[in-house]
C-alpha atoms as a PDB file:
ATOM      1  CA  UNK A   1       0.000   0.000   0.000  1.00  0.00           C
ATOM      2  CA  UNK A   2       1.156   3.172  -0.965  1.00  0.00           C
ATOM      3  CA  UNK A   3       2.354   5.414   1.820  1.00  0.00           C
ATOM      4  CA  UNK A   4       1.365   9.183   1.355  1.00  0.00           C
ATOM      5  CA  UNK A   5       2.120  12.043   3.698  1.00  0.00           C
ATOM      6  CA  UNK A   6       0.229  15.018   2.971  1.00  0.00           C
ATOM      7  CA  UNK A   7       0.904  18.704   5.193  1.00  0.00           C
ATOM      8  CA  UNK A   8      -2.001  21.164   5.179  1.00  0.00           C
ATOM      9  CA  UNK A   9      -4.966  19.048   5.767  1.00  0.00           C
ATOM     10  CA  UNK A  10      -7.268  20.968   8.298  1.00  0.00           C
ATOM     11  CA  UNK A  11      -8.923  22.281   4.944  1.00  0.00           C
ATOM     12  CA  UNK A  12      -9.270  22.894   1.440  1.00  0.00           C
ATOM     13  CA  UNK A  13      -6.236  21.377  -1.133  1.00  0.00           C
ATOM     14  CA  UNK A  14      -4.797  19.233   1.912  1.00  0.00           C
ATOM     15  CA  UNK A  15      -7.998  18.070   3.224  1.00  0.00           C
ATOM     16  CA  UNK A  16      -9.235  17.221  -0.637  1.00  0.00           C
ATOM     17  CA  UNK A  17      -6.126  15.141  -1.132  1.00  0.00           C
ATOM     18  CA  UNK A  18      -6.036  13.214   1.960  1.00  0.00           C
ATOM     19  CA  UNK A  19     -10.047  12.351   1.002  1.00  0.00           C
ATOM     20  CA  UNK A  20      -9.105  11.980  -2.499  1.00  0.00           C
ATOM     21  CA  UNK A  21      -5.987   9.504  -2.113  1.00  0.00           C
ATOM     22  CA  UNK A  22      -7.388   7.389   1.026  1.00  0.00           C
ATOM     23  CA  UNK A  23     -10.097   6.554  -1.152  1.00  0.00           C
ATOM     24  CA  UNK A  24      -7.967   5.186  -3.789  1.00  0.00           C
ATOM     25  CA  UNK A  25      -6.623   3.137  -1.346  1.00  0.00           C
ATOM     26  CA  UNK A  26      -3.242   4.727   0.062  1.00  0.00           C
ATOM     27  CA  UNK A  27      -2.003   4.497   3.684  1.00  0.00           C
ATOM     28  CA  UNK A  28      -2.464   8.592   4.400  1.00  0.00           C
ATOM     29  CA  UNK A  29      -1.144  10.219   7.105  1.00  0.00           C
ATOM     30  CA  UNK A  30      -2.906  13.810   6.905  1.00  0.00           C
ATOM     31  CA  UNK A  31      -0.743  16.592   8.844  1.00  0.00           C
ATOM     32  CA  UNK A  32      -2.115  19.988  10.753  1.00  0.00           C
ATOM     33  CA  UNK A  33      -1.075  22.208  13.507  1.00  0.00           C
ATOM     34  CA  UNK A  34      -3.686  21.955  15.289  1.00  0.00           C
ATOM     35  CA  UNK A  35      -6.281  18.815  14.628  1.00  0.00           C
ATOM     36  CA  UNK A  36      -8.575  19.175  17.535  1.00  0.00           C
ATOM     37  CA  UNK A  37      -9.870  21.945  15.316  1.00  0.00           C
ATOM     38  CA  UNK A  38      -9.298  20.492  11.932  1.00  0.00           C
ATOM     39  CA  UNK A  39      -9.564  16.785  12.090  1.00  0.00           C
ATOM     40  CA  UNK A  40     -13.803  16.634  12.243  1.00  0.00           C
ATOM     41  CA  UNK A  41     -14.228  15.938   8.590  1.00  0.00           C
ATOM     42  CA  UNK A  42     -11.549  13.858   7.939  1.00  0.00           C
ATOM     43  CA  UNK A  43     -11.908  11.637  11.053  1.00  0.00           C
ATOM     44  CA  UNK A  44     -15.705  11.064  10.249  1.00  0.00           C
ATOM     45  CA  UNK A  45     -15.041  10.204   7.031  1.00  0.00           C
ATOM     46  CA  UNK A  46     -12.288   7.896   7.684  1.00  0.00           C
ATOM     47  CA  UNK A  47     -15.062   6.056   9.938  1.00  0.00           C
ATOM     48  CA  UNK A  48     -17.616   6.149   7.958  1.00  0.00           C
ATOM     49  CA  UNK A  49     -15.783   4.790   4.689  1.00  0.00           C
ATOM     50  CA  UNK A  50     -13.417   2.693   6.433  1.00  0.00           C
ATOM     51  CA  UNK A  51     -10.647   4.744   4.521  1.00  0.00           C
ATOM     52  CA  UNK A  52      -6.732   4.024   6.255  1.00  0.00           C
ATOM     53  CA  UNK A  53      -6.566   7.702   7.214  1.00  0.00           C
ATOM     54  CA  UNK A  54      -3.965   8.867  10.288  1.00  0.00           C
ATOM     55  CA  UNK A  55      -4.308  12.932  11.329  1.00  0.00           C
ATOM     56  CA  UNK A  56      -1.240  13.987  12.918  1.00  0.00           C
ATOM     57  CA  UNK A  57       0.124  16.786  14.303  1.00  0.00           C
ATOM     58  CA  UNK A  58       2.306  18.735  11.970  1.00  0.00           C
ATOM     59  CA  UNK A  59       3.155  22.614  12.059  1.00  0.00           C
ATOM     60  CA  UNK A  60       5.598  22.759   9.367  1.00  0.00           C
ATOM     61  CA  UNK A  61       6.806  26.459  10.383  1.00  0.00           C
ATOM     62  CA  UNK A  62       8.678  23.917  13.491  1.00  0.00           C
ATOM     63  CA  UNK A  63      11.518  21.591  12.282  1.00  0.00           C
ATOM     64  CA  UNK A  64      11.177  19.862  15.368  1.00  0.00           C
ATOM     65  CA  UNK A  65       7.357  18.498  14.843  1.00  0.00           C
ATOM     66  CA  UNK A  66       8.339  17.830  10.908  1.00  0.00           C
ATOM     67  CA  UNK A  67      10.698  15.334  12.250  1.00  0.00           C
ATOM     68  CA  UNK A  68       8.894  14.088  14.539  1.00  0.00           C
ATOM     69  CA  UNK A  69       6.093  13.182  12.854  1.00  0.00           C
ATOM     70  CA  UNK A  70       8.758  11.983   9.370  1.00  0.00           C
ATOM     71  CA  UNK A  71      10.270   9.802  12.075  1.00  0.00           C
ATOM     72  CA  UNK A  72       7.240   8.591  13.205  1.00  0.00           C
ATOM     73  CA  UNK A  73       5.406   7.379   9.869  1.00  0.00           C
ATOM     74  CA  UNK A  74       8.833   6.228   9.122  1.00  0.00           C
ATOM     75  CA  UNK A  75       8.767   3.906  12.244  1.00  0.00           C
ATOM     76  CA  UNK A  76       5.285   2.712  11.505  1.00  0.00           C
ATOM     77  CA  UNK A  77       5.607   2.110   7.764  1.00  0.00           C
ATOM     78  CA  UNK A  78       9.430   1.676   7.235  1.00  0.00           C
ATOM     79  CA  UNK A  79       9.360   4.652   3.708  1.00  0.00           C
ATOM     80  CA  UNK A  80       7.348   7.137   2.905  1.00  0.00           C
ATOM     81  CA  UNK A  81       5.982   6.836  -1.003  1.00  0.00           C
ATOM     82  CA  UNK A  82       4.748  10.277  -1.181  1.00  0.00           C
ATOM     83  CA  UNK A  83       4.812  13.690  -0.356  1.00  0.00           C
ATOM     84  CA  UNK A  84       2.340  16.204  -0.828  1.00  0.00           C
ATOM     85  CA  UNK A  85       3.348  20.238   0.499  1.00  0.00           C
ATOM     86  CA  UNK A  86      -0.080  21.746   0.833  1.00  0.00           C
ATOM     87  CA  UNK A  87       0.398  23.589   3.867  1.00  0.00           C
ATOM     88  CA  UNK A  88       0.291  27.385   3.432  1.00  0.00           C
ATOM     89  CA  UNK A  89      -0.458  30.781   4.190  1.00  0.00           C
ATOM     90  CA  UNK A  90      -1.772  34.141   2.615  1.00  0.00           C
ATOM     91  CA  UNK A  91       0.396  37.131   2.323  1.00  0.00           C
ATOM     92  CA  UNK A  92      -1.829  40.385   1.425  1.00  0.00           C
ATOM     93  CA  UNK A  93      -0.305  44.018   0.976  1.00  0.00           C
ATOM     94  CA  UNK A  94       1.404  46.944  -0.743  1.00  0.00           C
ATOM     95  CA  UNK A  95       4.693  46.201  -0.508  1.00  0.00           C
ATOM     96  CA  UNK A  96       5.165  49.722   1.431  1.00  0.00           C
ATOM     97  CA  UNK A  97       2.712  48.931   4.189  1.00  0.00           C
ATOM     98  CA  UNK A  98       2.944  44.710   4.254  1.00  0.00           C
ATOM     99  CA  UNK A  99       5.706  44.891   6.872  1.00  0.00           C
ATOM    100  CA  UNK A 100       8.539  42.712   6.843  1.00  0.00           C
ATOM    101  CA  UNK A 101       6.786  40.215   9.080  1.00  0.00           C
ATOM    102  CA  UNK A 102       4.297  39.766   6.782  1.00  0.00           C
ATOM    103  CA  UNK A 103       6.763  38.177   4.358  1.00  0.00           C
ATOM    104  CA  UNK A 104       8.682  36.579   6.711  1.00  0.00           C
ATOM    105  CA  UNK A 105       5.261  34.636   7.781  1.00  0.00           C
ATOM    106  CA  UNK A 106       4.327  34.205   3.997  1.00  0.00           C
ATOM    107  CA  UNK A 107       8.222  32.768   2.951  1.00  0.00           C
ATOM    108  CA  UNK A 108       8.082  30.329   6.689  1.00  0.00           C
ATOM    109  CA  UNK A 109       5.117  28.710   5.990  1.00  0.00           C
ATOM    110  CA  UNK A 110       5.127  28.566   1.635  1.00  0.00           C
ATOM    111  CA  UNK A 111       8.751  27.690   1.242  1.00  0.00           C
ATOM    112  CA  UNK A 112      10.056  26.732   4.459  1.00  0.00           C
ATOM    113  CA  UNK A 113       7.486  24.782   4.949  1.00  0.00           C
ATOM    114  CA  UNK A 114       7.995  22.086   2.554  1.00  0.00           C
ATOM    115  CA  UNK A 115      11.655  22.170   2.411  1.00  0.00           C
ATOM    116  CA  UNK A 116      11.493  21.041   5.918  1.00  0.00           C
ATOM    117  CA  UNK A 117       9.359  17.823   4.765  1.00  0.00           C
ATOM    118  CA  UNK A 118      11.559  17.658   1.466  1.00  0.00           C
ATOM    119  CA  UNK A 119      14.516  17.553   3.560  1.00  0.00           C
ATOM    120  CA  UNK A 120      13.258  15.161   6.018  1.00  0.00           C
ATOM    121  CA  UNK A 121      12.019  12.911   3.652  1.00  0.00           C
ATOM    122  CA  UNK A 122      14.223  12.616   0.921  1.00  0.00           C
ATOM    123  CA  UNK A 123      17.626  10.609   2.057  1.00  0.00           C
ATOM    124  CA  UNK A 124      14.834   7.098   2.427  1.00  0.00           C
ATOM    125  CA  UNK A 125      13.389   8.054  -0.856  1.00  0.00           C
ATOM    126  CA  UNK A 126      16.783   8.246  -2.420  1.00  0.00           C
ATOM    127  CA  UNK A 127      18.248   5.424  -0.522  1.00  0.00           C
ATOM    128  CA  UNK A 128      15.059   3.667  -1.691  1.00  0.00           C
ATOM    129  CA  UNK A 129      15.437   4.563  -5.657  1.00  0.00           C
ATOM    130  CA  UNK A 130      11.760   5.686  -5.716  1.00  0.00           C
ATOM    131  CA  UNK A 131       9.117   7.983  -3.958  1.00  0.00           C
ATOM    132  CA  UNK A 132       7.367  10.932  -5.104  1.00  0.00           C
ATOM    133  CA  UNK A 133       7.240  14.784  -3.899  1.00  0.00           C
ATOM    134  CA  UNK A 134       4.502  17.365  -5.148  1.00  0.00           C
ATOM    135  CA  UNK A 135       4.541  21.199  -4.223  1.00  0.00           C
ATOM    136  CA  UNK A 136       1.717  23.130  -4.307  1.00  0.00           C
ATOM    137  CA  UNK A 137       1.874  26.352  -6.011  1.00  0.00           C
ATOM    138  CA  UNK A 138      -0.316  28.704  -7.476  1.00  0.00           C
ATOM    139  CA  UNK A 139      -0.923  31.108 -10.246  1.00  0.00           C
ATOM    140  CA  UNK A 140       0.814  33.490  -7.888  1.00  0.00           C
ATOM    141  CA  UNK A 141       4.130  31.201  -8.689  1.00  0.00           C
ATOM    142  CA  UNK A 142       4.370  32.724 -11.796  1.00  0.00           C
ATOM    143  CA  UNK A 143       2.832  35.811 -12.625  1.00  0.00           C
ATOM    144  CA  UNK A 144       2.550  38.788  -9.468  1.00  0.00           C
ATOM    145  CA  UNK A 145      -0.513  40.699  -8.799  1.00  0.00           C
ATOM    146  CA  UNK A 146      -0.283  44.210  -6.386  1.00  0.00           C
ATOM    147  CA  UNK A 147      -1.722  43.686  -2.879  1.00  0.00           C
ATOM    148  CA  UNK A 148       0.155  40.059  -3.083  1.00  0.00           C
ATOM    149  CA  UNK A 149       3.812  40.788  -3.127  1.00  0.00           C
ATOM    150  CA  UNK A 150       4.556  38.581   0.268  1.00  0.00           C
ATOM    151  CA  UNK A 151       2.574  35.470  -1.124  1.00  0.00           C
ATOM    152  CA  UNK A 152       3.806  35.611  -4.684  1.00  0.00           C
ATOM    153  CA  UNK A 153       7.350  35.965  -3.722  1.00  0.00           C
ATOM    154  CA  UNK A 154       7.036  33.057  -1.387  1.00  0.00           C
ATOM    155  CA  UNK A 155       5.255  30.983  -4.392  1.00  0.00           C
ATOM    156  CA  UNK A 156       8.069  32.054  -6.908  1.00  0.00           C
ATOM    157  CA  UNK A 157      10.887  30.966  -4.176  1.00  0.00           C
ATOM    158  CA  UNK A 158       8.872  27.304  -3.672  1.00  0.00           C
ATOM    159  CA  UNK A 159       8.761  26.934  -7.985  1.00  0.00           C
ATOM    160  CA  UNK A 160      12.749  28.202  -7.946  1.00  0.00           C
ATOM    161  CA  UNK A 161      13.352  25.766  -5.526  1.00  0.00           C
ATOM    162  CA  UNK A 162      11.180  22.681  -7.039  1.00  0.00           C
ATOM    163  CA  UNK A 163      13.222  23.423 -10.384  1.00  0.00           C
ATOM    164  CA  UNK A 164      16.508  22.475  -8.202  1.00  0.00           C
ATOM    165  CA  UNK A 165      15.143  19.855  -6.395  1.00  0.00           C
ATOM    166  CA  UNK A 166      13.833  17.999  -9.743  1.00  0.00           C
ATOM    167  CA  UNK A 167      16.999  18.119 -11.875  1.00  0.00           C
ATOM    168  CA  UNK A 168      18.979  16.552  -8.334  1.00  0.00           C
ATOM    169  CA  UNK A 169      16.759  13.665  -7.543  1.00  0.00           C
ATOM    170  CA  UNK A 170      16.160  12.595 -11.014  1.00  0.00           C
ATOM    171  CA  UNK A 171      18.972  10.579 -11.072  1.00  0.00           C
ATOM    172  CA  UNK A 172      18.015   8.229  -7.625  1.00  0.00           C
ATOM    173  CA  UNK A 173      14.461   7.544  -9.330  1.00  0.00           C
ATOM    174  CA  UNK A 174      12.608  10.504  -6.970  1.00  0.00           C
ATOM    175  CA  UNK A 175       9.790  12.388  -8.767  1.00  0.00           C
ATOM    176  CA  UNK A 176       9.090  16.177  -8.139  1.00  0.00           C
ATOM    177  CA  UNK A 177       6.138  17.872  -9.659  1.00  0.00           C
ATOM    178  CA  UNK A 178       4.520  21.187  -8.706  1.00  0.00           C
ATOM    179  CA  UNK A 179       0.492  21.476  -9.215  1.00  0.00           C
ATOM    180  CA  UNK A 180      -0.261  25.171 -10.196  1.00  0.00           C
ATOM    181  CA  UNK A 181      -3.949  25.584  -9.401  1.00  0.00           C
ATOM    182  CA  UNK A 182      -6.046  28.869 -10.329  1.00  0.00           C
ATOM    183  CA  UNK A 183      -8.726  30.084  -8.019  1.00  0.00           C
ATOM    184  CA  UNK A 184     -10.322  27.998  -5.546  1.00  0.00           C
ATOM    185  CA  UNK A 185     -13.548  27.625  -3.680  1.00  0.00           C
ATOM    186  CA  UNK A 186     -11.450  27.094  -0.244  1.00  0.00           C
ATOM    187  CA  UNK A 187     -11.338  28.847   2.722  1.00  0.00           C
ATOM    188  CA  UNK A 188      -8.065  30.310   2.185  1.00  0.00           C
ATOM    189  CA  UNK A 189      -9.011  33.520   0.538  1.00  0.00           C
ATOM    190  CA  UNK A 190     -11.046  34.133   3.329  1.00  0.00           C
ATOM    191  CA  UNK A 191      -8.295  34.206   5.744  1.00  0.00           C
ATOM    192  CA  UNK A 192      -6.717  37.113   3.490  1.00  0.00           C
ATOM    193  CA  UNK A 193      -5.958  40.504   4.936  1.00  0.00           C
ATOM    194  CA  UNK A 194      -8.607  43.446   4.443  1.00  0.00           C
ATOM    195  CA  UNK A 195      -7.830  45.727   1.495  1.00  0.00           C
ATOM    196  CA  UNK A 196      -5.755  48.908   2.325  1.00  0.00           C
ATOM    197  CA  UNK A 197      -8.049  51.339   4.357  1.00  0.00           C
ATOM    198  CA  UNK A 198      -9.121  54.886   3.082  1.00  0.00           C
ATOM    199  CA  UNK A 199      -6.354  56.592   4.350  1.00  0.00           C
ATOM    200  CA  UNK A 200      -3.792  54.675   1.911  1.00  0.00           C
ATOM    201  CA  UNK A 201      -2.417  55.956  -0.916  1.00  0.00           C
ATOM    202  CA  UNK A 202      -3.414  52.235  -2.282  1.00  0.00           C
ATOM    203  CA  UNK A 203      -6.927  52.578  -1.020  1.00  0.00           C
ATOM    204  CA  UNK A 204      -8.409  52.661  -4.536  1.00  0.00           C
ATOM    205  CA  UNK A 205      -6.128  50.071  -6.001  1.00  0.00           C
ATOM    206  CA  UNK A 206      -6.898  47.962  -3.294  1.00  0.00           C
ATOM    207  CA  UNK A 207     -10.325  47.753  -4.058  1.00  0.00           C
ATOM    208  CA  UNK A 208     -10.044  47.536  -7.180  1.00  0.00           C
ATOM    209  CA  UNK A 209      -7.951  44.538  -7.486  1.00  0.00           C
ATOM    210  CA  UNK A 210     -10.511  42.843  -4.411  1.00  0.00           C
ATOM    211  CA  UNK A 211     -12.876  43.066  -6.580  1.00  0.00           C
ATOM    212  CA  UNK A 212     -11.699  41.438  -9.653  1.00  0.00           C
ATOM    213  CA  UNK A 213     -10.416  38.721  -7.221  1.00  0.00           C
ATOM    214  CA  UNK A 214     -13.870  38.285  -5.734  1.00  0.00           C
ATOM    215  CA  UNK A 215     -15.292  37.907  -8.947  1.00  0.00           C
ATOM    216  CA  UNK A 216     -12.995  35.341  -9.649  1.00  0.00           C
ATOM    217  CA  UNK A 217     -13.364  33.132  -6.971  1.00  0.00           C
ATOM    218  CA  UNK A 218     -17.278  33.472  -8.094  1.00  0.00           C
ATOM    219  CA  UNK A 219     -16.217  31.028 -10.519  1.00  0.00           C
ATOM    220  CA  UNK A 220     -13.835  29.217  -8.390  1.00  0.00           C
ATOM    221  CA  UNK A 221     -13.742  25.386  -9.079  1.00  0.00           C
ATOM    222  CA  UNK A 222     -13.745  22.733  -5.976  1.00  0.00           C
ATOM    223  CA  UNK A 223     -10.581  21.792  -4.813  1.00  0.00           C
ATOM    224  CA  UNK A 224     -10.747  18.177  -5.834  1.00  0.00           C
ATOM    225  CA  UNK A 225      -9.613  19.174  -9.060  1.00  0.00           C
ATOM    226  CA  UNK A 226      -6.379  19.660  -7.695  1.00  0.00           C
ATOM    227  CA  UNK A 227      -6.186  16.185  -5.974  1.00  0.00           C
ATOM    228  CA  UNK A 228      -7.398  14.605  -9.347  1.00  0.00           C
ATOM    229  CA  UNK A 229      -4.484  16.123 -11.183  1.00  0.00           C
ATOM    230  CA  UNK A 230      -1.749  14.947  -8.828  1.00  0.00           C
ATOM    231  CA  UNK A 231      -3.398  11.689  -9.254  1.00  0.00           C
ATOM    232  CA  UNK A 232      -2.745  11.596 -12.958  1.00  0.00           C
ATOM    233  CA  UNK A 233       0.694  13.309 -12.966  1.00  0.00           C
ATOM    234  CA  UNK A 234       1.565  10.364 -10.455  1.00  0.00           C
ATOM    235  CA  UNK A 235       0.582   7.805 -12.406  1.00  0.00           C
ATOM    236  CA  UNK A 236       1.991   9.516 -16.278  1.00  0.00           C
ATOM    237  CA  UNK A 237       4.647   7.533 -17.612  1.00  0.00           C
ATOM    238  CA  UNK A 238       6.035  10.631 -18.704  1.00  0.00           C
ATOM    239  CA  UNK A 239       5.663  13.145 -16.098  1.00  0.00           C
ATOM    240  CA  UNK A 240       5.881  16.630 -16.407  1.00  0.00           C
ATOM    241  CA  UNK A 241       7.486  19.274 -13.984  1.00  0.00           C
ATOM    242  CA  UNK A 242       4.240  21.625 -13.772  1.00  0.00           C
ATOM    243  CA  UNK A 243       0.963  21.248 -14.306  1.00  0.00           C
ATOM    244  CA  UNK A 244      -1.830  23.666 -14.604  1.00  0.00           C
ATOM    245  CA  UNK A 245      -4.787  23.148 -12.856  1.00  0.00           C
ATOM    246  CA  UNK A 246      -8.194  25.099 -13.568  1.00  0.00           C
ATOM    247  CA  UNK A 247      -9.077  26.430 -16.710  1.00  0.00           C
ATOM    248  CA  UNK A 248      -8.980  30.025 -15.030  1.00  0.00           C
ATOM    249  CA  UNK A 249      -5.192  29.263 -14.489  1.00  0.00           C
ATOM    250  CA  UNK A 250      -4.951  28.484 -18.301  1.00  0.00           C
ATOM    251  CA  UNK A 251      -6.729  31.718 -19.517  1.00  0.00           C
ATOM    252  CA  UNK A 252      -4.405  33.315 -17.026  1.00  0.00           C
ATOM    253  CA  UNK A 253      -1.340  32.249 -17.994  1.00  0.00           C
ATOM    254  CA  UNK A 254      -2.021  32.337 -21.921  1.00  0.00           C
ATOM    255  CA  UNK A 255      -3.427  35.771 -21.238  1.00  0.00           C
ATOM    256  CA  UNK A 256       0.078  36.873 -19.772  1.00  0.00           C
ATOM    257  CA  UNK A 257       1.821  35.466 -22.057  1.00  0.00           C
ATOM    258  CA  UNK A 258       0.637  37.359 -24.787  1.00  0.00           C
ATOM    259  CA  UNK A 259       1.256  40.605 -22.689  1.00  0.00           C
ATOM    260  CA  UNK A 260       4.784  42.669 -21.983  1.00  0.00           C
ATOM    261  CA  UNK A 261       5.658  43.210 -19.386  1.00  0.00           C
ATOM    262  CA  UNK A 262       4.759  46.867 -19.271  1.00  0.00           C
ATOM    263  CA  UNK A 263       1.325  46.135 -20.557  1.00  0.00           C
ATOM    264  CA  UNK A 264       0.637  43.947 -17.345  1.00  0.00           C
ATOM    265  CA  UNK A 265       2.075  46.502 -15.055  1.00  0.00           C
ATOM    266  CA  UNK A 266       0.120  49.002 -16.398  1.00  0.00           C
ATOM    267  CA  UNK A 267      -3.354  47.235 -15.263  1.00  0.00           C
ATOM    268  CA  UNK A 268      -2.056  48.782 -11.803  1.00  0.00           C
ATOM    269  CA  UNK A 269      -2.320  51.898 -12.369  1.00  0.00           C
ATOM    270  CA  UNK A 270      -5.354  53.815 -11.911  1.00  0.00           C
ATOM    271  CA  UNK A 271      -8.561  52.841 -13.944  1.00  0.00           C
ATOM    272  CA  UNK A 272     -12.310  53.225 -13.820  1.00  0.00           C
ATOM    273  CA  UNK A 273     -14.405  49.868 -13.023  1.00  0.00           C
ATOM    274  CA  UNK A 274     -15.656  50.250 -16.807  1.00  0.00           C
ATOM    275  CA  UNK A 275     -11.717  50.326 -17.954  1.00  0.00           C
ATOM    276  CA  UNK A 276     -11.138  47.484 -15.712  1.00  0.00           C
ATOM    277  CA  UNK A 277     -13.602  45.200 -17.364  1.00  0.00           C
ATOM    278  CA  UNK A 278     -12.674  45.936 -20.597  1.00  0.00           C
ATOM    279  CA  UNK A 279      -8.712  44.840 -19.569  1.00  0.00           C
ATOM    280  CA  UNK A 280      -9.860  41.440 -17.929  1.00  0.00           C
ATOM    281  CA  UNK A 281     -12.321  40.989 -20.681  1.00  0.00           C
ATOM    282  CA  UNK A 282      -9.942  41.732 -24.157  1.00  0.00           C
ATOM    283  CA  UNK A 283      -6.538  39.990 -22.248  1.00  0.00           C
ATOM    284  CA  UNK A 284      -7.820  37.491 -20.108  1.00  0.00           C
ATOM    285  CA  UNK A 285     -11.836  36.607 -21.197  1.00  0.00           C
ATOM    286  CA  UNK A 286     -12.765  36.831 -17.966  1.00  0.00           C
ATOM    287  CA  UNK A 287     -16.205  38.677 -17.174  1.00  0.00           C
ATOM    288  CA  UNK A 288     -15.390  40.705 -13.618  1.00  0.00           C
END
């Protein structure tokens, strides 16, 4: 039975994958900080379907509890098959008024995060010749919106670092793929910071841009989607580094593509709601 370790599982991505894989039969030990207020949905599912689901205790900002609980699974189950890094944090701000903490907070969690599990977990995977570690990233990991400086520049760090990681371990038969899902219907968004208040000189901007992100999590897709699609990049005999996930993520990316990069800055600056609809609409297709 496949052994899968998955961080980030009090809700949304995390929680969807440690469903989504126990169902297809893996041995999944589903990590959170704290699971006397996460674990309800997971542990009544696991009794209710009779799925081989384990919540532990993980908070992957602490080196200590990642090796604890690595060492642990690794004492119950001898390897560890696969990793999944779903654990993560917003990061919401100018980059003038974010505050260094803010980053800080945003780079522990996103890319600290799962280079702790990396780091525990690869020497048995590579002493093993096999195993399997997937990052979660975001459309954030490649393009940068204002008001999320902190978050994208912790997502561009985790893709920088994934690159590495993929070209060393190819070699001892380890697998690295990063998921890069568009908008989802999580509660993660919700956890985001306020827009700036009325006294900032990125007031406007700032609601601006909260709207055109509220519109698109209107049309946010589940985040099973993103457990299906590490499910099929496992099992590809040719796998790829990154996959998209979402077609909002695909319209995204195409739509930057075909942009410079001063014509994407420029959707900063300062424009009406009509002018704003018109730019989503003629670069992007998206209705705001």
């Amino acid at each position: 039975m496949t052994v899968t370790l998955i961080t980030g599982c009090s809700s949304g991505v995390g929680q969807a994958c440690a469903l989504h894989f126990a169902r297809a039969g893996h041995r999944v030990y589903a990590s959170m900080r704290d699971p006397e207020r996460g674990a309800s949905e997971l542990s009544r599912a696991s009794r209710r379907e009779a799925l081989t689901l384990h919540v532990v205790r993980c908070d992957v900002d602490d080196a200590a509890s990642v090796a604890t609980v690595v060492d642990d699974v690794l004492q119950r189950e001898g390897h560890v098959d696969v990793v999944i890094n779903c654990a993560g944090v917003t990061g919401d701000g100018p980059v003038e008024e974010a505050g260094t903490e803010l980053f800080r907070q945003a780079m522990e969690t996103n890319f600290f995060g799962p280079l702790r599990v990396i780091q525990a977990v690869l020497p048995g995977m590579r002493a093993r010749g096999e195993g399997a570690i997937v990052n979660i990233s975001a459309v954030s990991g490649r393009m940068t919106f204002a008001g999320r400086g902190a978050y994208a520049a912790s997502k561009h760090a985790l893709e920088a670092m994934t690159e590495a990681l993929a070209q060393e371990t190819a070699e001892f038969g380890v697998r690295v793929i990063l998921m890069q899902p568009g908008f989802l219907a999580t509660p993660f968004f919700s956890k985001s910071a306020p827009p700036p208040g009325p006294y900032s000189p990125y007031a406007s901007q700032g609601t601006r841009h909260l709207r055109v992100f509220m519109r698109l999590l209107e049309q946010a897709g589940p985040p099973e989607i993103v457990a299906r699609a590490i499910e099929q990049a496992l099992a590809a005999d040719e796998p790829r580094l990154r996959y998209v996930v979402g077609d909002d993520a695909e319209m995204l990316f195409a739509g930057r593509a075909r942009m410079s990069d001063e014509a994407w800055l420029a959707s900063g600056s300062q424009m009406t709601f009509e002018e704003e609809e018109e730019f989503w609409r003629e670069k992007f297709g998206f209705e705001i």
